[in-house]
PDB file of N, CA and C in Angstrom:
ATOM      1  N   UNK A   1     -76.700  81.410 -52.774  1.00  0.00           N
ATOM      2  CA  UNK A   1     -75.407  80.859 -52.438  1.00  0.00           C
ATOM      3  C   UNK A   1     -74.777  81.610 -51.261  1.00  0.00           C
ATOM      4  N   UNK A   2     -74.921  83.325 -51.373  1.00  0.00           N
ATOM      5  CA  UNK A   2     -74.339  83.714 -50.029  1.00  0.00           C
ATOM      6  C   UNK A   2     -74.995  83.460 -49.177  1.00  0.00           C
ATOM      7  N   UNK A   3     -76.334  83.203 -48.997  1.00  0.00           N
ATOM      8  CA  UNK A   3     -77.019  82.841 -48.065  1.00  0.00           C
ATOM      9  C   UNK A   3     -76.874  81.908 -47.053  1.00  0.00           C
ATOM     10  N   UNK A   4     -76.935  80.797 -47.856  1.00  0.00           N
ATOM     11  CA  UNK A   4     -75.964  79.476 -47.557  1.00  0.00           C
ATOM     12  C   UNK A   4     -74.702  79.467 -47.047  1.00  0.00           C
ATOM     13  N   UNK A   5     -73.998  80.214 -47.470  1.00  0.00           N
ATOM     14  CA  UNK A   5     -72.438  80.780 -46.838  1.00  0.00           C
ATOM     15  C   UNK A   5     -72.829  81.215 -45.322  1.00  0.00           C
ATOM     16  N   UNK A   6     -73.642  81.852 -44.865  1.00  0.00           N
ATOM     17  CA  UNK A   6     -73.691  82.546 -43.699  1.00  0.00           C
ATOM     18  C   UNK A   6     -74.148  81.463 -43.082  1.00  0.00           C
ATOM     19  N   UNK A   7     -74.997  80.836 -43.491  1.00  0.00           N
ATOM     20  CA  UNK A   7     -75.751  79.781 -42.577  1.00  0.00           C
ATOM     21  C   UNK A   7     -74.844  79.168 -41.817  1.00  0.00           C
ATOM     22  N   UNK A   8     -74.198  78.430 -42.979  1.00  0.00           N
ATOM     23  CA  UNK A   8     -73.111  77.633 -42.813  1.00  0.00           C
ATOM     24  C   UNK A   8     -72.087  78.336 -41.495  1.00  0.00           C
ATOM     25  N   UNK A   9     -72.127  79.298 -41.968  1.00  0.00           N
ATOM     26  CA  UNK A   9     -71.188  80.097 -41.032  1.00  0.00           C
ATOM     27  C   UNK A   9     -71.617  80.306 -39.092  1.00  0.00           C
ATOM     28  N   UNK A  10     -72.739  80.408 -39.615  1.00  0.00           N
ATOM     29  CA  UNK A  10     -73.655  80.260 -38.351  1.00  0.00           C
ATOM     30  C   UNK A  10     -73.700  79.127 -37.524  1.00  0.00           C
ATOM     31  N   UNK A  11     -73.889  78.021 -37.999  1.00  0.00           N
ATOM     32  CA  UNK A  11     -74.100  76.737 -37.311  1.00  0.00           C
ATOM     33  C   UNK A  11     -72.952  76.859 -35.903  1.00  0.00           C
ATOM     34  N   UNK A  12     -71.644  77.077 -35.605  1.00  0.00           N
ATOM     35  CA  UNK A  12     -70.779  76.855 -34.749  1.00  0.00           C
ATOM     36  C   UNK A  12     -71.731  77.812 -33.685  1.00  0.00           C
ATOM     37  N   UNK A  13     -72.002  78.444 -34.097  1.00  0.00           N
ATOM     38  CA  UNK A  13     -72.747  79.770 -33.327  1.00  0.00           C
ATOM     39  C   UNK A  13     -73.605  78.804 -32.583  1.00  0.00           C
ATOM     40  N   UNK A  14     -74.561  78.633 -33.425  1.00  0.00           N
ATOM     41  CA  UNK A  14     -75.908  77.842 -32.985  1.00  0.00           C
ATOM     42  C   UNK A  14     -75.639  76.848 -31.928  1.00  0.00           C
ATOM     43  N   UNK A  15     -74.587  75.989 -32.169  1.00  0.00           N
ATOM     44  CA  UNK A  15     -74.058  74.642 -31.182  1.00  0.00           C
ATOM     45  C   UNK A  15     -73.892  75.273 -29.581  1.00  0.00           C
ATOM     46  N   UNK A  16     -73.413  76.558 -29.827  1.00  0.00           N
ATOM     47  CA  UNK A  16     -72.765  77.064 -28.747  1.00  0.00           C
ATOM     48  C   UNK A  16     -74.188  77.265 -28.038  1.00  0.00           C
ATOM     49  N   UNK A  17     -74.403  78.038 -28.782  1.00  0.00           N
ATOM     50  CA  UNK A  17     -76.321  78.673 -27.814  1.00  0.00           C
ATOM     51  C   UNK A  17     -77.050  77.842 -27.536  1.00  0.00           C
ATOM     52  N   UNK A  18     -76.599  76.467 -28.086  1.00  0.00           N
ATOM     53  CA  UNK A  18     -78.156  75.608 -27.855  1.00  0.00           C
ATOM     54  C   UNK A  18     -77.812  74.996 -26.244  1.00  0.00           C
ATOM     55  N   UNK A  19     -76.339  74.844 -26.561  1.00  0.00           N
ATOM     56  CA  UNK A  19     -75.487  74.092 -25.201  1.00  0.00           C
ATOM     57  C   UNK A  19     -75.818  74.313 -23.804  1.00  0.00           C
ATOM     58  N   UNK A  20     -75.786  76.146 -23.985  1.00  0.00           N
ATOM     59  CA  UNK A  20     -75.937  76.639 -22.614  1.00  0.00           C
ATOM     60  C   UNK A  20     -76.720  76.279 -21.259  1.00  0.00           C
ATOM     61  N   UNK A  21     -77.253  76.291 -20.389  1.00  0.00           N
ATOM     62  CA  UNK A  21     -77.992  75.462 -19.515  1.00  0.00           C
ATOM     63  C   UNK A  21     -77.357  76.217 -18.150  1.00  0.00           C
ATOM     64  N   UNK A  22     -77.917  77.458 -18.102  1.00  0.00           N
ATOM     65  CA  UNK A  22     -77.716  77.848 -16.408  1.00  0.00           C
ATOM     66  C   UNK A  22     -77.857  77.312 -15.121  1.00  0.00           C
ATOM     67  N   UNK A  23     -78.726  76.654 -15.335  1.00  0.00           N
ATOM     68  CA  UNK A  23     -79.161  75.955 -13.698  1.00  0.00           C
ATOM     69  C   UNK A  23     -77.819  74.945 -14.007  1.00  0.00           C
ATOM     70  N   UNK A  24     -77.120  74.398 -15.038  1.00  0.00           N
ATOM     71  CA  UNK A  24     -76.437  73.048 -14.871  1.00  0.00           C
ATOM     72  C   UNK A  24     -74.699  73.997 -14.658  1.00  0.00           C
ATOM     73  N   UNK A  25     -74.900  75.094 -14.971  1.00  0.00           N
ATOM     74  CA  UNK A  25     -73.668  76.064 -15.252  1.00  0.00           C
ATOM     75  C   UNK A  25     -73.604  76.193 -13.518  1.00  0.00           C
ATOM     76  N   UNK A  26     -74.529  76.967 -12.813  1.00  0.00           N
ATOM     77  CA  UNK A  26     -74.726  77.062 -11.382  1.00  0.00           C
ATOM     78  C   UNK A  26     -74.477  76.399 -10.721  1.00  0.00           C
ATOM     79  N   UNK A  27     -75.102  74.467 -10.880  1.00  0.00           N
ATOM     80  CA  UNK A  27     -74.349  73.906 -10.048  1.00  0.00           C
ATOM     81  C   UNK A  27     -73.318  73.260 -10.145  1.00  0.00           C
ATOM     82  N   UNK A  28     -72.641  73.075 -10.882  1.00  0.00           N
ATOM     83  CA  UNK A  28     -71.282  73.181 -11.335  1.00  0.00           C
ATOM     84  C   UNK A  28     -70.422  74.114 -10.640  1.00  0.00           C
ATOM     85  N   UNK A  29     -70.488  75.578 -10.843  1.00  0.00           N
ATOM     86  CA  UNK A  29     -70.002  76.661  -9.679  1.00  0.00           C
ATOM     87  C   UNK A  29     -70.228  76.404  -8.589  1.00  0.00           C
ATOM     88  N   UNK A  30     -71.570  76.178  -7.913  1.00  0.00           N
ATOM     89  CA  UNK A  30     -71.797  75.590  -6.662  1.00  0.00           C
ATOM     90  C   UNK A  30     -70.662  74.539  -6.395  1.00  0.00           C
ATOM     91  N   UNK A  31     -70.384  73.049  -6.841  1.00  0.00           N
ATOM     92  CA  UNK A  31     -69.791  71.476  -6.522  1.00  0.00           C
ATOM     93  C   UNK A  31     -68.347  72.130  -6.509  1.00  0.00           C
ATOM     94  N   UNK A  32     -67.929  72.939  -7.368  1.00  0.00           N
ATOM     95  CA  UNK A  32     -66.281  73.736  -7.277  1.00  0.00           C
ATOM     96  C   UNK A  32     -66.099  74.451  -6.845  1.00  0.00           C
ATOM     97  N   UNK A  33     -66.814  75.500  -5.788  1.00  0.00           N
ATOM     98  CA  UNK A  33     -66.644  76.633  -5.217  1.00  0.00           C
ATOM     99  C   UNK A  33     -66.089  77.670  -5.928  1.00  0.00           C
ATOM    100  N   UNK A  34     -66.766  77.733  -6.983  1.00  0.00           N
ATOM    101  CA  UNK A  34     -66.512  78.873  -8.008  1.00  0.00           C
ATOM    102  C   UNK A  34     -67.002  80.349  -7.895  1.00  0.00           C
ATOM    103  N   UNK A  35     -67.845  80.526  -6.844  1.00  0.00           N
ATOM    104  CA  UNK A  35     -68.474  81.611  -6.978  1.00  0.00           C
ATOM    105  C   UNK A  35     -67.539  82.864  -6.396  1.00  0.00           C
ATOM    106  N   UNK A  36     -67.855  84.329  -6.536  1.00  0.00           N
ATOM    107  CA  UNK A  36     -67.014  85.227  -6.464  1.00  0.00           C
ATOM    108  C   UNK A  36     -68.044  86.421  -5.653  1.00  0.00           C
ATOM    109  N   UNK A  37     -67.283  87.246  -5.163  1.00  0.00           N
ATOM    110  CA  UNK A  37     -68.001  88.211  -4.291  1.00  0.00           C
ATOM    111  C   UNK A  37     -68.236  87.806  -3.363  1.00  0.00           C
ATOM    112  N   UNK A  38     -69.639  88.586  -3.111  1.00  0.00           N
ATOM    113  CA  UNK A  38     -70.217  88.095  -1.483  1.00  0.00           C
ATOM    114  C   UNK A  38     -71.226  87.145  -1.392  1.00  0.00           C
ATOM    115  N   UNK A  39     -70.464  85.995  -1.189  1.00  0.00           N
ATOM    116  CA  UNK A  39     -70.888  84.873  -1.380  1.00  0.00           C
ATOM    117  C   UNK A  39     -71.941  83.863   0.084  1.00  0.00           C
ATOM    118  N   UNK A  40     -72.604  83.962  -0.281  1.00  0.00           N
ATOM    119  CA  UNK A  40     -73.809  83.415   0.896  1.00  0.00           C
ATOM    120  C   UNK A  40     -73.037  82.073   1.602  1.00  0.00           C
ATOM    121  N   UNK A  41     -73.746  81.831   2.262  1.00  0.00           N
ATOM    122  CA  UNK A  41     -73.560  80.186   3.122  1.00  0.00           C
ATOM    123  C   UNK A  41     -73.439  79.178   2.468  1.00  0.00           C
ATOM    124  N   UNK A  42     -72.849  77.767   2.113  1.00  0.00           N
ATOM    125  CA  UNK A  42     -73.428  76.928   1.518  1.00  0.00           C
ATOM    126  C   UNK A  42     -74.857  76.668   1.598  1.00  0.00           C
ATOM    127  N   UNK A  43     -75.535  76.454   2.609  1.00  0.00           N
ATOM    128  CA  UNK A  43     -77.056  76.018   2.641  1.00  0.00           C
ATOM    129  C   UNK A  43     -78.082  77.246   2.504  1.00  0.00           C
ATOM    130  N   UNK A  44     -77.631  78.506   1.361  1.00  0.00           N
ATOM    131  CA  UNK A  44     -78.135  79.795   0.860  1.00  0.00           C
ATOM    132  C   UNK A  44     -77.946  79.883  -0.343  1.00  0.00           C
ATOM    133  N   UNK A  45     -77.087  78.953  -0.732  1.00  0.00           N
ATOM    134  CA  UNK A  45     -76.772  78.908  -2.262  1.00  0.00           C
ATOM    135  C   UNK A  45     -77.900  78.445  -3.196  1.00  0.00           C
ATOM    136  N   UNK A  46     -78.190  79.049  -3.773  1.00  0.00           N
ATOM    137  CA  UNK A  46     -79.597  78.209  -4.800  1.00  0.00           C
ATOM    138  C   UNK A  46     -79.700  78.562  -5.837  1.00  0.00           C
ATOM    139  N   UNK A  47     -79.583  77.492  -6.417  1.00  0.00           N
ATOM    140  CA  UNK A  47     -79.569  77.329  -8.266  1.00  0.00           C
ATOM    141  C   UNK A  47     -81.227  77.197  -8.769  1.00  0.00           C
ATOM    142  N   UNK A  48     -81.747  77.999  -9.524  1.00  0.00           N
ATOM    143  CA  UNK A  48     -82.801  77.363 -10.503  1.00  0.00           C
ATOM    144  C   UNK A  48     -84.284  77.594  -9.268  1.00  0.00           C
ATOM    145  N   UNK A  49     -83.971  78.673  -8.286  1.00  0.00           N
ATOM    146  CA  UNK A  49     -85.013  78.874  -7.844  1.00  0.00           C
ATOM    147  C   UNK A  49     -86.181  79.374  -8.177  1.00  0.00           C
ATOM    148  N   UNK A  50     -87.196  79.071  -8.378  1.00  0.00           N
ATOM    149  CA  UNK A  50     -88.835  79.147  -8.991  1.00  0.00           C
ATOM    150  C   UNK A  50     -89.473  80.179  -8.052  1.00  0.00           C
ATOM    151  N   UNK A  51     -90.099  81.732  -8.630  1.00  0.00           N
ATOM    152  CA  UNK A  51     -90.992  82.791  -7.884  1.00  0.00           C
ATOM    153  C   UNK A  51     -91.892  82.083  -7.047  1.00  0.00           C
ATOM    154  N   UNK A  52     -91.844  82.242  -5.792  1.00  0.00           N
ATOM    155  CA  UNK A  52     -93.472  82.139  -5.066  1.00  0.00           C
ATOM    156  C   UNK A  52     -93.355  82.782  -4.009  1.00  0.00           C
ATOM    157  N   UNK A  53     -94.599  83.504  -3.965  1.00  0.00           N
ATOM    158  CA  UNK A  53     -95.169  84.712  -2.980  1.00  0.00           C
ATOM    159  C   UNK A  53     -94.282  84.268  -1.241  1.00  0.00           C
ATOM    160  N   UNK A  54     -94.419  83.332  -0.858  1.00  0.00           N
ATOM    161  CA  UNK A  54     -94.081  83.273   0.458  1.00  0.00           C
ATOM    162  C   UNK A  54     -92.594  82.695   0.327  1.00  0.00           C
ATOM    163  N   UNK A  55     -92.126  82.948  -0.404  1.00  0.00           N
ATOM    164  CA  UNK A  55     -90.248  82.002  -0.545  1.00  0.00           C
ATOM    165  C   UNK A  55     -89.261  83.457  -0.728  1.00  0.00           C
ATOM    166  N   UNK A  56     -88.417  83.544  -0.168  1.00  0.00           N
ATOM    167  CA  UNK A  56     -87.827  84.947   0.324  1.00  0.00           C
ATOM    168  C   UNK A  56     -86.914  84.168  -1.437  1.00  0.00           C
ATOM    169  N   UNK A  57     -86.486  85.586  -1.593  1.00  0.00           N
ATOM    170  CA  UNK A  57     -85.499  85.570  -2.930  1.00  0.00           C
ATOM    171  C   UNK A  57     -84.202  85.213  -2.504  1.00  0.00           C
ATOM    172  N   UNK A  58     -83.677  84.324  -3.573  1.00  0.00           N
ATOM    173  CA  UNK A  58     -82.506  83.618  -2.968  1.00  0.00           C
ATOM    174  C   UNK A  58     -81.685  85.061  -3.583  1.00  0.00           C
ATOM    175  N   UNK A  59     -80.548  84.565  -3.513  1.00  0.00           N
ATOM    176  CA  UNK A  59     -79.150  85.828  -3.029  1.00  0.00           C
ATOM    177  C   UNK A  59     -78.642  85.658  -4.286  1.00  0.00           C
ATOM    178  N   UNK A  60     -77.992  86.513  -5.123  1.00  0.00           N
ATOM    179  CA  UNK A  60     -77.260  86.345  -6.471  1.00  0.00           C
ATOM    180  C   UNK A  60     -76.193  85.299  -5.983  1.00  0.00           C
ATOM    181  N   UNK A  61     -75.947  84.742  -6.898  1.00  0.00           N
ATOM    182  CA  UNK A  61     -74.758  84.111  -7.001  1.00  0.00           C
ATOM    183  C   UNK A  61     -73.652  84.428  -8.175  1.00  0.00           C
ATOM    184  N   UNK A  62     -72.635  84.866  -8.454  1.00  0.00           N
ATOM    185  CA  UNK A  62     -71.695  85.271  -9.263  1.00  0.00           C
ATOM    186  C   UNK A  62     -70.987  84.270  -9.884  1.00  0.00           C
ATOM    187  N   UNK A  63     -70.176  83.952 -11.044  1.00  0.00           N
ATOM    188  CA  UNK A  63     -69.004  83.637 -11.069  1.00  0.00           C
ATOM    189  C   UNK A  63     -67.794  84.391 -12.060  1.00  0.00           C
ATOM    190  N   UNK A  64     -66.132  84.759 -12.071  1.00  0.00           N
ATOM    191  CA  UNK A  64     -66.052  85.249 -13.394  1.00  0.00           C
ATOM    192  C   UNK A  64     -66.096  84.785 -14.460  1.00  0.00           C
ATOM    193  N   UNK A  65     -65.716  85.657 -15.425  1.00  0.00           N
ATOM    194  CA  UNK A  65     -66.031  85.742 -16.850  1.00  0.00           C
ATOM    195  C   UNK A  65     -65.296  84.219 -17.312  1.00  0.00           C
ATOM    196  N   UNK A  66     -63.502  84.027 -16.783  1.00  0.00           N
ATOM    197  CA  UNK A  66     -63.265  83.074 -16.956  1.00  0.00           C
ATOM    198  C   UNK A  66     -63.450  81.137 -16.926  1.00  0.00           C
ATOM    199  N   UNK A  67     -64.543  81.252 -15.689  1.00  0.00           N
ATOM    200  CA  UNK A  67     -65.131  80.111 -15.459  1.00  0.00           C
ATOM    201  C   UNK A  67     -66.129  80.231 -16.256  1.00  0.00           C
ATOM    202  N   UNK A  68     -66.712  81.194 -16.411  1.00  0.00           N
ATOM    203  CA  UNK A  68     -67.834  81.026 -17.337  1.00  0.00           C
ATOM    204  C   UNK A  68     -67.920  80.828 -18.686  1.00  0.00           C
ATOM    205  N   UNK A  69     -66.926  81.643 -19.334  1.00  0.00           N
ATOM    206  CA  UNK A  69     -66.510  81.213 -20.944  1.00  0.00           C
ATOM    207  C   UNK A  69     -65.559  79.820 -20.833  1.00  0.00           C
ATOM    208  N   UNK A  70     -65.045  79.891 -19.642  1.00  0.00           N
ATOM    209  CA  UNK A  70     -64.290  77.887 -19.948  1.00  0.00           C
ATOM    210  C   UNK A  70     -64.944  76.782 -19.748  1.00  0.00           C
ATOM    211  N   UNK A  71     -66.428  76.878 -18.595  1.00  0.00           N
ATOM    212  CA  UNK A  71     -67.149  75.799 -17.990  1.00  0.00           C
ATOM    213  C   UNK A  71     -68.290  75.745 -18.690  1.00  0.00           C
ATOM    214  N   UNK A  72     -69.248  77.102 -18.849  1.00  0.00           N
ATOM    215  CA  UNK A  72     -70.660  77.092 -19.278  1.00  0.00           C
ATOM    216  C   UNK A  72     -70.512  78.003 -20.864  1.00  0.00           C
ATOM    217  N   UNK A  73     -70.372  77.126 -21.666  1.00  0.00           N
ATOM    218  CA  UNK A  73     -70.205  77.685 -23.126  1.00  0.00           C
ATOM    219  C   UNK A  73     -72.054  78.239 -23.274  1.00  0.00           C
ATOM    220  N   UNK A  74     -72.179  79.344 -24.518  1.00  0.00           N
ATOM    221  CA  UNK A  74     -73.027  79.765 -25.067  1.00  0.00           C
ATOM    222  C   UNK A  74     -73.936  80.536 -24.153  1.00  0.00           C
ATOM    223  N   UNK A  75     -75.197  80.755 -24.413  1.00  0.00           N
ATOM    224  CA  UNK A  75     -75.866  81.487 -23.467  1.00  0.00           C
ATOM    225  C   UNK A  75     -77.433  80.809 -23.912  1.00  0.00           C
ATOM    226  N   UNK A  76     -78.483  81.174 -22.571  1.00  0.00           N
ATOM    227  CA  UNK A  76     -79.527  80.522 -22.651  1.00  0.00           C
ATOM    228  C   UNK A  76     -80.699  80.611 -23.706  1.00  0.00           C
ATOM    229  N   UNK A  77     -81.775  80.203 -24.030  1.00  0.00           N
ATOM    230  CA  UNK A  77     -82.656  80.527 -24.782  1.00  0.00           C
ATOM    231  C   UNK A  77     -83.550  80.228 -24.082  1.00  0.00           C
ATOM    232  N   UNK A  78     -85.034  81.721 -24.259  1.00  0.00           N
ATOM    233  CA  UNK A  78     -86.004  81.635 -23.234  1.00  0.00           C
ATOM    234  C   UNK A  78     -86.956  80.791 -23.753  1.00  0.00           C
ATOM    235  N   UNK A  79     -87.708  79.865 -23.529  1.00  0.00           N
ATOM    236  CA  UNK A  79     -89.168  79.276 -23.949  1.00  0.00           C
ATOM    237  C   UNK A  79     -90.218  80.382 -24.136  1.00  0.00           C
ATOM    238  N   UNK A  80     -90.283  80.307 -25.310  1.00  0.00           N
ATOM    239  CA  UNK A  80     -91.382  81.481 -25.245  1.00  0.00           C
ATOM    240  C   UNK A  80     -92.671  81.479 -24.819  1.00  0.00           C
ATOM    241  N   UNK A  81     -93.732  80.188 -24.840  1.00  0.00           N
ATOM    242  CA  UNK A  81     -93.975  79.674 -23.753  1.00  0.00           C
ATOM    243  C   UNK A  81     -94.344  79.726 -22.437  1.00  0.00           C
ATOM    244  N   UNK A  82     -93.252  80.126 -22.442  1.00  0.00           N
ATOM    245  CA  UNK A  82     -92.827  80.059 -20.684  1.00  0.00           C
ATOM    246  C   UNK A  82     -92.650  81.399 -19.968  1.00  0.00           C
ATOM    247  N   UNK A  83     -93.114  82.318 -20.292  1.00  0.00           N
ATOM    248  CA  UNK A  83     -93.362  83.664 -20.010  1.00  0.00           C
ATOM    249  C   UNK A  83     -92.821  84.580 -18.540  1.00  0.00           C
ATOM    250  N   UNK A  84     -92.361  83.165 -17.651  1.00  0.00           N
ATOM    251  CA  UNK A  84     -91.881  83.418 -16.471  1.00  0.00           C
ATOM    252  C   UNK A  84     -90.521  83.692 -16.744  1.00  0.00           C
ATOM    253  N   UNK A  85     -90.031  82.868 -17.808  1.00  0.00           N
ATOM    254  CA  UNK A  85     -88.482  83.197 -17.733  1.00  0.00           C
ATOM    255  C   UNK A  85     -88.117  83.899 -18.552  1.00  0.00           C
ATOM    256  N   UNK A  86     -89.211  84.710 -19.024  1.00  0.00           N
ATOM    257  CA  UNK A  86     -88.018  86.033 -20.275  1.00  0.00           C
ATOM    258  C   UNK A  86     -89.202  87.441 -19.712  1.00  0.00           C
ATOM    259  N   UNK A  87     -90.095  87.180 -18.418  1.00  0.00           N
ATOM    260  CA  UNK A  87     -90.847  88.461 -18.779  1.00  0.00           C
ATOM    261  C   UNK A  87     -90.854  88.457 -16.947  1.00  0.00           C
ATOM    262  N   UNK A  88     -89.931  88.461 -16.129  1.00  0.00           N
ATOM    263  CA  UNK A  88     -89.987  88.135 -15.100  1.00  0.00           C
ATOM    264  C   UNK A  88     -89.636  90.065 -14.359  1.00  0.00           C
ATOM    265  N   UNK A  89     -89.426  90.143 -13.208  1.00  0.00           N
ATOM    266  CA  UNK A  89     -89.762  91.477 -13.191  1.00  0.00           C
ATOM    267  C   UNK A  89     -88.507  91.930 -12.681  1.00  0.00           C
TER     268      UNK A  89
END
């Protein structure tokens, strides 16, 4: 029964984490000019860029805490799988 109690308790949790979606959080910041710091060019901005040997690393992109807990709820989950995106260097 307490078990069940926590679960239960859990689920709001879960909704939140499943939601998350960075690349869709990014360009979102990108379309509103949300980003903060030192912020690149528009045509330097890059969301959801993929490693390859000859492609120069795109530039961080920032936003604060407040756009981020009001626009992009929860946080991501890696494919495990997918070994590029949780074991990357």
């Amino acid at each position: 029964m307490i078990l069940l109690k926590v679960l239960l308790g859990l689920l709001p949790v879960l909704e939140i984490v499943l939601a998350y979606n960075q690349d869709t959080c990014c360009e979102l910041a990108k379309s509103v000019g949300a980003f903060v710091g030192l912020v690149p060019p528009p045509e330097n901005r890059t969301c959801a860029q993929q490693y390859s040997p000859g492609l120069p690393a795109a530039q961080g992109l920032f936003v604060n805490y407040t756009f981020c807990s009001s626009q992009c709820q929860g946080i991501q989950l890696s494919k495990v799988a997918n070994a590029g995106e949780w074991a990357k260097p």
